[in-house]
C-alpha atoms as a PDB file:
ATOM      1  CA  UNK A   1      12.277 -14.798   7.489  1.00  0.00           C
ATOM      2  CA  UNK A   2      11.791 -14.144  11.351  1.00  0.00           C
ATOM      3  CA  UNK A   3      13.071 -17.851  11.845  1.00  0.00           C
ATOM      4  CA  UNK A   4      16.258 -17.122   9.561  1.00  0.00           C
ATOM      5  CA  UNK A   5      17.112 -14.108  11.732  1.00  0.00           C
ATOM      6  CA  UNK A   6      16.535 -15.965  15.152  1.00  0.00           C
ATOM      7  CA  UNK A   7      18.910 -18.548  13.757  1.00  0.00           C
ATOM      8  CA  UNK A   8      21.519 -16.134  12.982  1.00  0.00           C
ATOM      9  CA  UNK A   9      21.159 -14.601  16.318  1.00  0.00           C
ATOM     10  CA  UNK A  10      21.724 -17.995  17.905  1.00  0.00           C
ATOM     11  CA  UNK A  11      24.850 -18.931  16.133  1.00  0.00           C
ATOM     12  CA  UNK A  12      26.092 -15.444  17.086  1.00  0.00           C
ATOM     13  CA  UNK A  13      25.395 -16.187  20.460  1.00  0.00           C
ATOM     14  CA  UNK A  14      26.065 -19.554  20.301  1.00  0.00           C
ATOM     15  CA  UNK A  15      22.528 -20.384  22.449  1.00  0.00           C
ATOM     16  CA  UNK A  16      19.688 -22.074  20.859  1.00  0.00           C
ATOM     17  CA  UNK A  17      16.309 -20.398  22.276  1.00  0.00           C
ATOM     18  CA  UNK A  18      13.524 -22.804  23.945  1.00  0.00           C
ATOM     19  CA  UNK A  19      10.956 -23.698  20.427  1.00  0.00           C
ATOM     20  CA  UNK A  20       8.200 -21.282  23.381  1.00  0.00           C
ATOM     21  CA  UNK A  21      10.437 -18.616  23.175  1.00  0.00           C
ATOM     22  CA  UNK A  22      10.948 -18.745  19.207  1.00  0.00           C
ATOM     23  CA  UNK A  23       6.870 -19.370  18.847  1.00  0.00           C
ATOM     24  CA  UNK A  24       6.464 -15.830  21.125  1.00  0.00           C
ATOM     25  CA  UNK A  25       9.210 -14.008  18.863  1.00  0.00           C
ATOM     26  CA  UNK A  26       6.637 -15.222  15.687  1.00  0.00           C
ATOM     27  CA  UNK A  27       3.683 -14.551  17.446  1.00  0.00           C
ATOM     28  CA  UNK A  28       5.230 -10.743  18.329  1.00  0.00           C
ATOM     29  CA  UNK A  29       6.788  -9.776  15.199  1.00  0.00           C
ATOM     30  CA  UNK A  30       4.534 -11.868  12.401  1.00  0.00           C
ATOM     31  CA  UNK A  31       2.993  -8.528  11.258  1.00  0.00           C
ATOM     32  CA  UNK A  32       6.478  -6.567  10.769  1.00  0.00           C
ATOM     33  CA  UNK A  33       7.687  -5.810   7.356  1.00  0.00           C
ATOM     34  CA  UNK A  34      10.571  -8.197   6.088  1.00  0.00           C
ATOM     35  CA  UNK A  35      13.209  -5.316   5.980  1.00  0.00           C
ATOM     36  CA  UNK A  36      12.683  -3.900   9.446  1.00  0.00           C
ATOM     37  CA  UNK A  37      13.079  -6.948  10.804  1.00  0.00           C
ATOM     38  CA  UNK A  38      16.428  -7.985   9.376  1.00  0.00           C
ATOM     39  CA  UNK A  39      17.798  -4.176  10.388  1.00  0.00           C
ATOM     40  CA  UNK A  40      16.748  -4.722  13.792  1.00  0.00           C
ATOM     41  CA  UNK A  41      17.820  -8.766  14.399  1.00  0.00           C
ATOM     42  CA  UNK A  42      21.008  -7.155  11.889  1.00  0.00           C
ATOM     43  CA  UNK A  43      21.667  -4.229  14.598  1.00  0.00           C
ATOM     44  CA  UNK A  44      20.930  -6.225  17.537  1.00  0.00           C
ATOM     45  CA  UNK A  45      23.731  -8.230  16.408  1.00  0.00           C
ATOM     46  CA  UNK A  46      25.942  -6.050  16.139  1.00  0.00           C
ATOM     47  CA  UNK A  47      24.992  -4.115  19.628  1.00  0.00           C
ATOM     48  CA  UNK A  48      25.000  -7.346  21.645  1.00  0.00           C
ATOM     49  CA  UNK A  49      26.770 -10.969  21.816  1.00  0.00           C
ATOM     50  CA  UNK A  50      23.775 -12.661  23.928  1.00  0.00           C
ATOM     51  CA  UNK A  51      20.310 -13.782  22.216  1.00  0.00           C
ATOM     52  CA  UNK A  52      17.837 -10.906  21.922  1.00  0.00           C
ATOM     53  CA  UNK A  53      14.902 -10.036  24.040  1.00  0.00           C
ATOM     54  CA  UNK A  54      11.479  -9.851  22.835  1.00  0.00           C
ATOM     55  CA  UNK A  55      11.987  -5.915  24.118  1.00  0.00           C
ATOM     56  CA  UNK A  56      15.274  -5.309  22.853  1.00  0.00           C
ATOM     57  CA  UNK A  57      13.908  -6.346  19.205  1.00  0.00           C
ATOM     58  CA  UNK A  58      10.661  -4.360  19.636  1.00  0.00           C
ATOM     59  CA  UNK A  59      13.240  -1.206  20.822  1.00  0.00           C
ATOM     60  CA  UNK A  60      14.854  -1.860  17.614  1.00  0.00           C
ATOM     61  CA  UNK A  61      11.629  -2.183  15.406  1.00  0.00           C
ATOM     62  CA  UNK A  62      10.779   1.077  16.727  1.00  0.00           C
ATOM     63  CA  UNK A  63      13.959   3.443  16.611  1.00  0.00           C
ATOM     64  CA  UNK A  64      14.429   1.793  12.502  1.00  0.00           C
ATOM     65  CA  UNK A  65      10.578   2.969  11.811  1.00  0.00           C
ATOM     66  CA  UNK A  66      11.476   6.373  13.758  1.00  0.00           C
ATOM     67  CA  UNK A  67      14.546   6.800  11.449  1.00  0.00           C
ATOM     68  CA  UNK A  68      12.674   5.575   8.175  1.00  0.00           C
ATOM     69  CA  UNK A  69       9.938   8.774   9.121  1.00  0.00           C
ATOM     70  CA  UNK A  70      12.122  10.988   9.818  1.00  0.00           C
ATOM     71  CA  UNK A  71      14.639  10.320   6.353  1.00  0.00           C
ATOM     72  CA  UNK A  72      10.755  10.314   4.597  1.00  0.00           C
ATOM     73  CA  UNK A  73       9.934  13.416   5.574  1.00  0.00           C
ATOM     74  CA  UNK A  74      13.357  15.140   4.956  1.00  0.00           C
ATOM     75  CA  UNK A  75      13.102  13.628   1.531  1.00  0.00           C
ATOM     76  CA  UNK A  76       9.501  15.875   1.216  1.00  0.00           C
ATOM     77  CA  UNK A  77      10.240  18.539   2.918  1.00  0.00           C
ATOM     78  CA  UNK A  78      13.301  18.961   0.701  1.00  0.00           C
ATOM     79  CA  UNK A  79      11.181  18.067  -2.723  1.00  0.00           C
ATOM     80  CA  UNK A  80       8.371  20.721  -1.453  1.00  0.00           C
ATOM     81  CA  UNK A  81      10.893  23.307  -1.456  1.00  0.00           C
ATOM     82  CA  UNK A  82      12.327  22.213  -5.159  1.00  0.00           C
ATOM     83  CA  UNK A  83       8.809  22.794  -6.261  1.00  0.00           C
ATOM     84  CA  UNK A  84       8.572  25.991  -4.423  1.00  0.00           C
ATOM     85  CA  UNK A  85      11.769  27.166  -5.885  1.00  0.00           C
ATOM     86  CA  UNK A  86      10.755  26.385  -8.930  1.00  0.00           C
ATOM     87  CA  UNK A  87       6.947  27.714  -8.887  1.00  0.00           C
ATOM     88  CA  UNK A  88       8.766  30.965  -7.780  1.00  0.00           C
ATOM     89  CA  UNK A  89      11.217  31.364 -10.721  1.00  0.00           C
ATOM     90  CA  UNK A  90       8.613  30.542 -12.725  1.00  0.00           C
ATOM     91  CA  UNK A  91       6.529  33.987 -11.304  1.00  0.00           C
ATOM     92  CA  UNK A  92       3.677  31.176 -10.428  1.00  0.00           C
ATOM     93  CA  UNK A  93       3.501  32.201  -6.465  1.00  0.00           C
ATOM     94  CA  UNK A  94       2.332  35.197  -5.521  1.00  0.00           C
ATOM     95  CA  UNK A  95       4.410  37.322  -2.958  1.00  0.00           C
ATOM     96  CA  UNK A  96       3.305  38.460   0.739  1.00  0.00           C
ATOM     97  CA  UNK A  97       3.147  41.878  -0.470  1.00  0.00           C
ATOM     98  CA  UNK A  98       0.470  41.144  -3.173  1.00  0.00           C
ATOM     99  CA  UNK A  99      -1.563  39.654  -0.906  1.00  0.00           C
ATOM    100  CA  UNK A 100      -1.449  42.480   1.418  1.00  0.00           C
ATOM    101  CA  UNK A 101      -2.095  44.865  -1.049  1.00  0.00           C
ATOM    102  CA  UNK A 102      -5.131  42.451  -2.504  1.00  0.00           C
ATOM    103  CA  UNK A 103      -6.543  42.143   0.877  1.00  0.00           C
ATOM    104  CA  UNK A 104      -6.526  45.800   1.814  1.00  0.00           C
ATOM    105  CA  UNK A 105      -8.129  46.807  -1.529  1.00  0.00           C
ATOM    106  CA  UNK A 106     -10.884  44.239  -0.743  1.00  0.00           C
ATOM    107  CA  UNK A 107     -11.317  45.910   3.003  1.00  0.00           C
ATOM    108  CA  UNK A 108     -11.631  49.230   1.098  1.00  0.00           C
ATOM    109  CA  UNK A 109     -14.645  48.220  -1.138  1.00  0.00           C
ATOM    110  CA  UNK A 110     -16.065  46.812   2.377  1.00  0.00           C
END
C-alpha cells in the first residue's frame, strides 16, 4: 500500500522518485499501520504540490497517531464519566462525606 501512496504522490507532483529513494520510504514506513499511512501520504497531499520527504511523512505519521490518542482518550474519559453517572444514580458510589465520617469513626476506635 506504501507503493500505491508514493505513486499517487508522484502523479500529484508530477516527479517520479529515484527506485533508492522509494526502497528508503519502504524500508522507513514498512512497520506503519495501513490507515495512518494513507492519512498522512492523503494530508501531505493536500499540504504540499512537491514529492514528500522521508521527514515530512514521519511529521505526519506522528501528529495522525497524536490525534488518534488524544480522540481515544476523550472517547474514555467521556464513557468513565457515563459509568460514574450512572453508578451514582444508582446510590452504588459512596460520597466524600461517608468516607470522612467512616474514617474518623475508625480513628476513634484507634
Amino acid at each position: 500500500m506504501l507503493a500505491v501512496e508514493m505513486h499517487l504522490c508522484s502523479l500529484d507532483a508530477k516527479s517520479e522518485p529515484e527506485s533508492e529513494l522509494v526502497s528508503e520510504f519502504d524500508r522507513e514506513f514498512a512497520r506503519e499501520h495501513l490507515e495512518i499511512l494513507q492519512s498522512a501520504f492523503r494530508e501531505h497531499r493536500r499540504q504540499s504540490k512537491f514529492f514528500p520527504t522521508i521527514s515530512e511523512i514521519g511529521d505526519l505519521i506522528r501528529a495522525e497517531k497524536r490525534y488518534r490518542r488524544e480522540v481515544s482518550e476523550a472517547q474514555q474519559h467521556r464513557q468513565e464519566r457515563i459509568e460514574l453517572e450512572r453508578a451514582r444514580a444508582a446510590g452504588q458510589l459512596v460520597g466524600i462525606t461517608e468516607i470522612r465520617a467512616a474514617l474518623l469513626e475508625v480513628a476513634k476506635k484507634s
